[in-house]
N, C-alpha and C. Protein backbone atom coordinates (compact mmCIF):
# COMPACT_ATOMS: atom_id res chain seq x y z
N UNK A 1 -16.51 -2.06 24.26
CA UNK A 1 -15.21 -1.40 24.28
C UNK A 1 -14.12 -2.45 24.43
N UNK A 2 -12.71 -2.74 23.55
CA UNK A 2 -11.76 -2.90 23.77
C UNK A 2 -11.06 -3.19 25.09
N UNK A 3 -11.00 -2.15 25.47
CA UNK A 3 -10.45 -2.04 26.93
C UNK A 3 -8.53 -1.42 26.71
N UNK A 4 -8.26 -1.03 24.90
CA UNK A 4 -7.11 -0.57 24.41
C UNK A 4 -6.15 -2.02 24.16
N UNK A 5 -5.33 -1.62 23.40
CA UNK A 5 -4.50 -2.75 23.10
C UNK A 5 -3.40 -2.32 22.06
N UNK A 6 -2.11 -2.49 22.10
CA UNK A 6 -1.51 -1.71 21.12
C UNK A 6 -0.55 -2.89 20.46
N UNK A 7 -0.12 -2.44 19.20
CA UNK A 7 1.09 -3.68 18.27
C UNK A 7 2.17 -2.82 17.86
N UNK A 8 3.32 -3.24 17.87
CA UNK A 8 4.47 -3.19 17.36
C UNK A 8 4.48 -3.61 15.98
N UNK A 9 5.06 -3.15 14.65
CA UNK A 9 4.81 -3.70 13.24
C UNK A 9 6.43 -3.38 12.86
N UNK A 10 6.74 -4.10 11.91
CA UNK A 10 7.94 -4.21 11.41
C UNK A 10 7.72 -3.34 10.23
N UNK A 11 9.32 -2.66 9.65
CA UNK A 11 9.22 -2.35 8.26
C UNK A 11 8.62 -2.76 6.97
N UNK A 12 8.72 -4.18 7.48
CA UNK A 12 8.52 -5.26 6.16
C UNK A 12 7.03 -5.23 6.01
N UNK A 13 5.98 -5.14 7.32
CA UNK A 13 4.65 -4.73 7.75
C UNK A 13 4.43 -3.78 6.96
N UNK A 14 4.60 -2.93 7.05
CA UNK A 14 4.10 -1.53 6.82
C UNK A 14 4.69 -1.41 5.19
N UNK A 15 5.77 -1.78 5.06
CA UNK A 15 5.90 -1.97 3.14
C UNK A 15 4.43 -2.78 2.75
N UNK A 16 4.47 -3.90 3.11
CA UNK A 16 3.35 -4.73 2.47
C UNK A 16 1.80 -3.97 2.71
N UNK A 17 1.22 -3.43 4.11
CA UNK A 17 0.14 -2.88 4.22
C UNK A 17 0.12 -1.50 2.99
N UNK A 18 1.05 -0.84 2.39
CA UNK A 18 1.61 0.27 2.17
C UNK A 18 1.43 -0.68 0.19
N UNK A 19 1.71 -1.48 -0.15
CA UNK A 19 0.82 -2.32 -1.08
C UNK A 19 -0.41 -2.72 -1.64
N UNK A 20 -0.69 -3.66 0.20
CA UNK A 20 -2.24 -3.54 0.25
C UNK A 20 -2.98 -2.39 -0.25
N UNK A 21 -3.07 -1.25 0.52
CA UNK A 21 -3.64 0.42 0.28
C UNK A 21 -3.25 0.27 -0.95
N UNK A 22 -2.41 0.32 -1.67
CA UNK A 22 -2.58 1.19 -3.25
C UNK A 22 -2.92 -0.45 -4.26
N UNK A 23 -3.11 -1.51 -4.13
CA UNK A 23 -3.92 -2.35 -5.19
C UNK A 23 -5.17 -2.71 -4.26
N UNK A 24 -5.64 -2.64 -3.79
CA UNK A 24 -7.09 -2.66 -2.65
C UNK A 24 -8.02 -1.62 -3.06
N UNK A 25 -7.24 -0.01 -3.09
CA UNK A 25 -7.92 0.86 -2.49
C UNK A 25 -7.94 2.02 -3.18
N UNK A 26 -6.83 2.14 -4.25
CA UNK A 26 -5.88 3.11 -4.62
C UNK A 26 -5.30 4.20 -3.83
N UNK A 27 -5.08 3.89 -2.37
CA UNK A 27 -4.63 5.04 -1.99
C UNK A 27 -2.66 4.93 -1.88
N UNK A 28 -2.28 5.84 -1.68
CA UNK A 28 -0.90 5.87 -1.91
C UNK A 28 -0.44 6.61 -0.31
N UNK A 29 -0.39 5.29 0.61
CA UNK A 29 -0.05 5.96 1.73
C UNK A 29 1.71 5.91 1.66
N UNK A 30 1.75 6.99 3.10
CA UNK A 30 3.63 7.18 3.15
C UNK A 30 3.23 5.97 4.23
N UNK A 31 5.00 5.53 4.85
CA UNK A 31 4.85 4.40 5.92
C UNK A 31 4.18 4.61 7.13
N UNK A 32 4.28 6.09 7.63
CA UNK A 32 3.26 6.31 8.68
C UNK A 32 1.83 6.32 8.96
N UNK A 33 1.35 6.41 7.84
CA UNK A 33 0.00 5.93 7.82
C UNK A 33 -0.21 4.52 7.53
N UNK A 34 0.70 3.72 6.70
CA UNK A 34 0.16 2.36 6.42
C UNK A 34 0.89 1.55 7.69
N UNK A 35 1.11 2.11 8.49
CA UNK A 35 1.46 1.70 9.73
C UNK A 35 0.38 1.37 10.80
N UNK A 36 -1.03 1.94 10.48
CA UNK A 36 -2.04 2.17 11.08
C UNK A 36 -2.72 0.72 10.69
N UNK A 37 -2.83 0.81 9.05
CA UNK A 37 -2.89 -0.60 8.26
C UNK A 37 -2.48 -2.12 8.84
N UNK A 38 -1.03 -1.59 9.04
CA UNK A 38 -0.67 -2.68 9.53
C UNK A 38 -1.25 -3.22 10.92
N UNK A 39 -1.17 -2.32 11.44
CA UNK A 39 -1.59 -2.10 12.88
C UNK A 39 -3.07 -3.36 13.14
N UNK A 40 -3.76 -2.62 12.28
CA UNK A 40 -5.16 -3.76 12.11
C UNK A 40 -4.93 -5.02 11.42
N UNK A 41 -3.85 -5.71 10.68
CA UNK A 41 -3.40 -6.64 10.29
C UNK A 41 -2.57 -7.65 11.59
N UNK A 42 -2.25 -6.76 12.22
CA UNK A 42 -1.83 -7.26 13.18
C UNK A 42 -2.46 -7.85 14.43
N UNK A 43 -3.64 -6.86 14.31
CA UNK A 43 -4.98 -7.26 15.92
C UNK A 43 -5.76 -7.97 15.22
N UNK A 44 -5.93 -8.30 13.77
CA UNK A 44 -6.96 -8.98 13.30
C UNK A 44 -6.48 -10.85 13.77
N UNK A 45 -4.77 -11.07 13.14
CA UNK A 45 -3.56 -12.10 13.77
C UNK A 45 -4.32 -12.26 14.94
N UNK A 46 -4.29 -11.67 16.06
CA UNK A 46 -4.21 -11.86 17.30
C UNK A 46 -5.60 -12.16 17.87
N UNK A 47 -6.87 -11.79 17.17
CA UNK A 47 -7.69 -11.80 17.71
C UNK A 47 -8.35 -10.65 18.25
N UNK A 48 -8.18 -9.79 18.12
CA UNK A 48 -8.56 -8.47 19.07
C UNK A 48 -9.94 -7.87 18.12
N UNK A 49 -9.42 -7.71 16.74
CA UNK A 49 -10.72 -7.55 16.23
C UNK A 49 -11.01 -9.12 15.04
N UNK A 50 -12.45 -8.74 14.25
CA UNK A 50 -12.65 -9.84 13.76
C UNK A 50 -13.14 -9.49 12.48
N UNK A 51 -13.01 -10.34 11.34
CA UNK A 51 -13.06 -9.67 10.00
C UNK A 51 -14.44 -8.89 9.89
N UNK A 52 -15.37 -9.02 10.77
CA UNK A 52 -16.71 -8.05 10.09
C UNK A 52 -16.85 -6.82 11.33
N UNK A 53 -16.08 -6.86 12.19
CA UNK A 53 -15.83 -5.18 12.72
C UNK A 53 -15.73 -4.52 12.21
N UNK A 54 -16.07 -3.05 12.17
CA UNK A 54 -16.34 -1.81 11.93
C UNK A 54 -15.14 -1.36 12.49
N UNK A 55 -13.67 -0.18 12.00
CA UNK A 55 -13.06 -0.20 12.66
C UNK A 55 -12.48 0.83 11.11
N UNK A 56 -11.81 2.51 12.08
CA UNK A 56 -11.24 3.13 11.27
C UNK A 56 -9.41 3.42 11.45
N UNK A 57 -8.78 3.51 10.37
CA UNK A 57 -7.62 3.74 10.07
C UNK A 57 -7.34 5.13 9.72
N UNK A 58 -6.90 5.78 10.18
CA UNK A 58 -6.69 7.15 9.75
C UNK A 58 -5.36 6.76 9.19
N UNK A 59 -5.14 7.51 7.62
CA UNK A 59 -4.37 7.59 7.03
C UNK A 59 -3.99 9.21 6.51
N UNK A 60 -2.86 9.86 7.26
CA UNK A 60 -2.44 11.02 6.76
C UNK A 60 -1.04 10.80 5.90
N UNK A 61 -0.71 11.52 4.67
CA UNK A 61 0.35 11.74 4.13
C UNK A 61 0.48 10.77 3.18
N UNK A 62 1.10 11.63 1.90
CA UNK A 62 0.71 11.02 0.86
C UNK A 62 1.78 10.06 0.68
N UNK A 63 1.72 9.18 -0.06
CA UNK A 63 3.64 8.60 -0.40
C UNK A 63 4.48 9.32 -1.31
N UNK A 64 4.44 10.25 -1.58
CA UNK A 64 5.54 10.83 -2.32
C UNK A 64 6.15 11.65 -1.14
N UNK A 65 5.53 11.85 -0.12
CA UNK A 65 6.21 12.42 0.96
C UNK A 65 7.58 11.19 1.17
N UNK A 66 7.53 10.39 0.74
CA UNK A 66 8.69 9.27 1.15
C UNK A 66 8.80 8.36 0.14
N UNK A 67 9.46 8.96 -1.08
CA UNK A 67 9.67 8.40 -2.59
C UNK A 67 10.42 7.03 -2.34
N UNK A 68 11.47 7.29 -1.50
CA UNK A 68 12.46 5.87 -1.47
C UNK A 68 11.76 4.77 -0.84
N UNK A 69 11.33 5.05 0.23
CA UNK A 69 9.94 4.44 0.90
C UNK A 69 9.23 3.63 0.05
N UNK A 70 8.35 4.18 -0.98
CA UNK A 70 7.65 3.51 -1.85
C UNK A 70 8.41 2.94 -2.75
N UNK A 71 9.21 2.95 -3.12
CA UNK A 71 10.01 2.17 -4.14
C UNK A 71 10.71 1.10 -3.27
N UNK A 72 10.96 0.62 -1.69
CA UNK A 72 11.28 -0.06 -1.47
C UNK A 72 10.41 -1.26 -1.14
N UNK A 73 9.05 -0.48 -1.27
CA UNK A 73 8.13 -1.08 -1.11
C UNK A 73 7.49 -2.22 -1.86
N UNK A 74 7.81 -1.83 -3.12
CA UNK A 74 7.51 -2.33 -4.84
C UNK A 74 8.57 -2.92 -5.11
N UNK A 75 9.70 -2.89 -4.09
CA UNK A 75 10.67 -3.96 -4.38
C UNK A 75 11.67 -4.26 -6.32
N UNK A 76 10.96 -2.87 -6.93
CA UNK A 76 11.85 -2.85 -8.23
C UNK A 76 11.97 -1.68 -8.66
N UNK A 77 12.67 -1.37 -9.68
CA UNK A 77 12.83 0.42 -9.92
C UNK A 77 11.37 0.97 -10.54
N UNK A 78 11.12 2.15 -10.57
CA UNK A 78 10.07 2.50 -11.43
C UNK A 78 10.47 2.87 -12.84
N UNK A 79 9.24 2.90 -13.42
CA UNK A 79 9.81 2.92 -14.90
C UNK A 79 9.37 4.17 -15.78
N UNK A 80 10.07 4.50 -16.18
CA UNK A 80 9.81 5.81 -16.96
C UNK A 80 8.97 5.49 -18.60
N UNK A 81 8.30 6.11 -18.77
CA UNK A 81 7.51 6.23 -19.58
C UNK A 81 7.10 7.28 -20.53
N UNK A 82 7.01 7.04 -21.80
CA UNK A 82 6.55 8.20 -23.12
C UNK A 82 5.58 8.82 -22.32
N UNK A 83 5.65 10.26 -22.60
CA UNK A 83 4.01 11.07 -22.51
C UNK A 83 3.40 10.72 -24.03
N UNK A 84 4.25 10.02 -25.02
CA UNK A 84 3.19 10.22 -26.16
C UNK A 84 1.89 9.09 -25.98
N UNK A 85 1.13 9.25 -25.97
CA UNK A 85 0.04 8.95 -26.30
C UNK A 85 -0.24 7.39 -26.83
N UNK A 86 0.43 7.28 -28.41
CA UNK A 86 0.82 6.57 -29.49
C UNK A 86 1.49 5.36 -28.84
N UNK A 87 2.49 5.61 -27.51
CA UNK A 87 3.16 4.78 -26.91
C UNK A 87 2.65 4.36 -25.81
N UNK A 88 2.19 5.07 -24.91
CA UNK A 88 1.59 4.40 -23.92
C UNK A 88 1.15 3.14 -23.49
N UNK A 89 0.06 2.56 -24.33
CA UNK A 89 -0.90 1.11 -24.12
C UNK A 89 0.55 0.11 -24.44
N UNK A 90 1.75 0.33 -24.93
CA UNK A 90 3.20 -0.53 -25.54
C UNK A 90 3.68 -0.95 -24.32
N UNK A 91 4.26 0.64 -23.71
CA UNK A 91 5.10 0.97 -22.70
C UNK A 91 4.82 0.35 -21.39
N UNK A 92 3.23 0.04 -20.98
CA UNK A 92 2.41 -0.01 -19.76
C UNK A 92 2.44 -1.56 -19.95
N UNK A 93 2.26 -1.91 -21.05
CA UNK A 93 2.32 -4.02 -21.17
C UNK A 93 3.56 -4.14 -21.27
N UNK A 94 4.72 -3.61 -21.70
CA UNK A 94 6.07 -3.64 -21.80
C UNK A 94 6.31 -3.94 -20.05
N UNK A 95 5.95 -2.63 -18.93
CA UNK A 95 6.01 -2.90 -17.62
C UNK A 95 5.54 -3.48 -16.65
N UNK A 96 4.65 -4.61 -17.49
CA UNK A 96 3.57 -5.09 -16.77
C UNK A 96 2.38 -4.51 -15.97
N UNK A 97 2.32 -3.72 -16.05
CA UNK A 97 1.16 -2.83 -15.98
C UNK A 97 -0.35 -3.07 -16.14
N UNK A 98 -0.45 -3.59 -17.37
CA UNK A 98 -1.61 -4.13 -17.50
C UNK A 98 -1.38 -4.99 -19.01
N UNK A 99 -2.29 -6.37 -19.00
CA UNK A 99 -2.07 -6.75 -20.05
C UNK A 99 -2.53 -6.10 -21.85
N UNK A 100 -1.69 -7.12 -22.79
CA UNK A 100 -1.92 -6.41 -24.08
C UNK A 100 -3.66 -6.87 -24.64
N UNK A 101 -3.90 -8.28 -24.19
CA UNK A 101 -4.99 -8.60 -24.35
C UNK A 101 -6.02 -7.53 -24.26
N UNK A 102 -6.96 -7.64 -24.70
CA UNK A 102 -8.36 -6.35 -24.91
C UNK A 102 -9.26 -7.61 -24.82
């Protein structure tokens, strides 16, 4: 047992853990859950836990619960995009998204 231990995380924390989660993991947390994220980014810093602990994060709430949130997160606007089809694979290397290479 621990014996408890708690961290303080900054905005800038919880944007970046709130990153981590959606290219890691695909999940799309709001800041209150990737706050939890951070949380273990923070005791891992310190020593409290160690990279091969066993150790859970509960993550509730999705990020669209906090649209501005995630976009401040990604640090650029989002980009709107064709539903056609035809355009898509253009539009997605146009946004960097993924490359044109195959």
């Amino acid at each position: 047992a621990s014996g408890g231990n708690f961290v303080v995380v900054s905005d800038d924390e919880i944007r970046e853990a709130q990153l981590h989660l959606a290219r890691m993991s695909g999940i799309f947390a709001e800041p209150a859950g990737a706050a939890a994220v951070a949380g273990l980014q923070r005791a891992l810093e310190q020593g409290w836990i160690s990279p091969t602990d066993r150790v859970v994060a509960v993550i509730t709430g999705h990020g669209l619960k906090d649209v501005r949130g995630a976009l401040s997160a990604v640090r650029h606007q989002a980009h709107r995009i064709s539903s056609d089809p035809a355009l898509l694979a253009e539009e997605l290397t146009r946004c960097q998204v993924f490359s044109a290479a195959r």
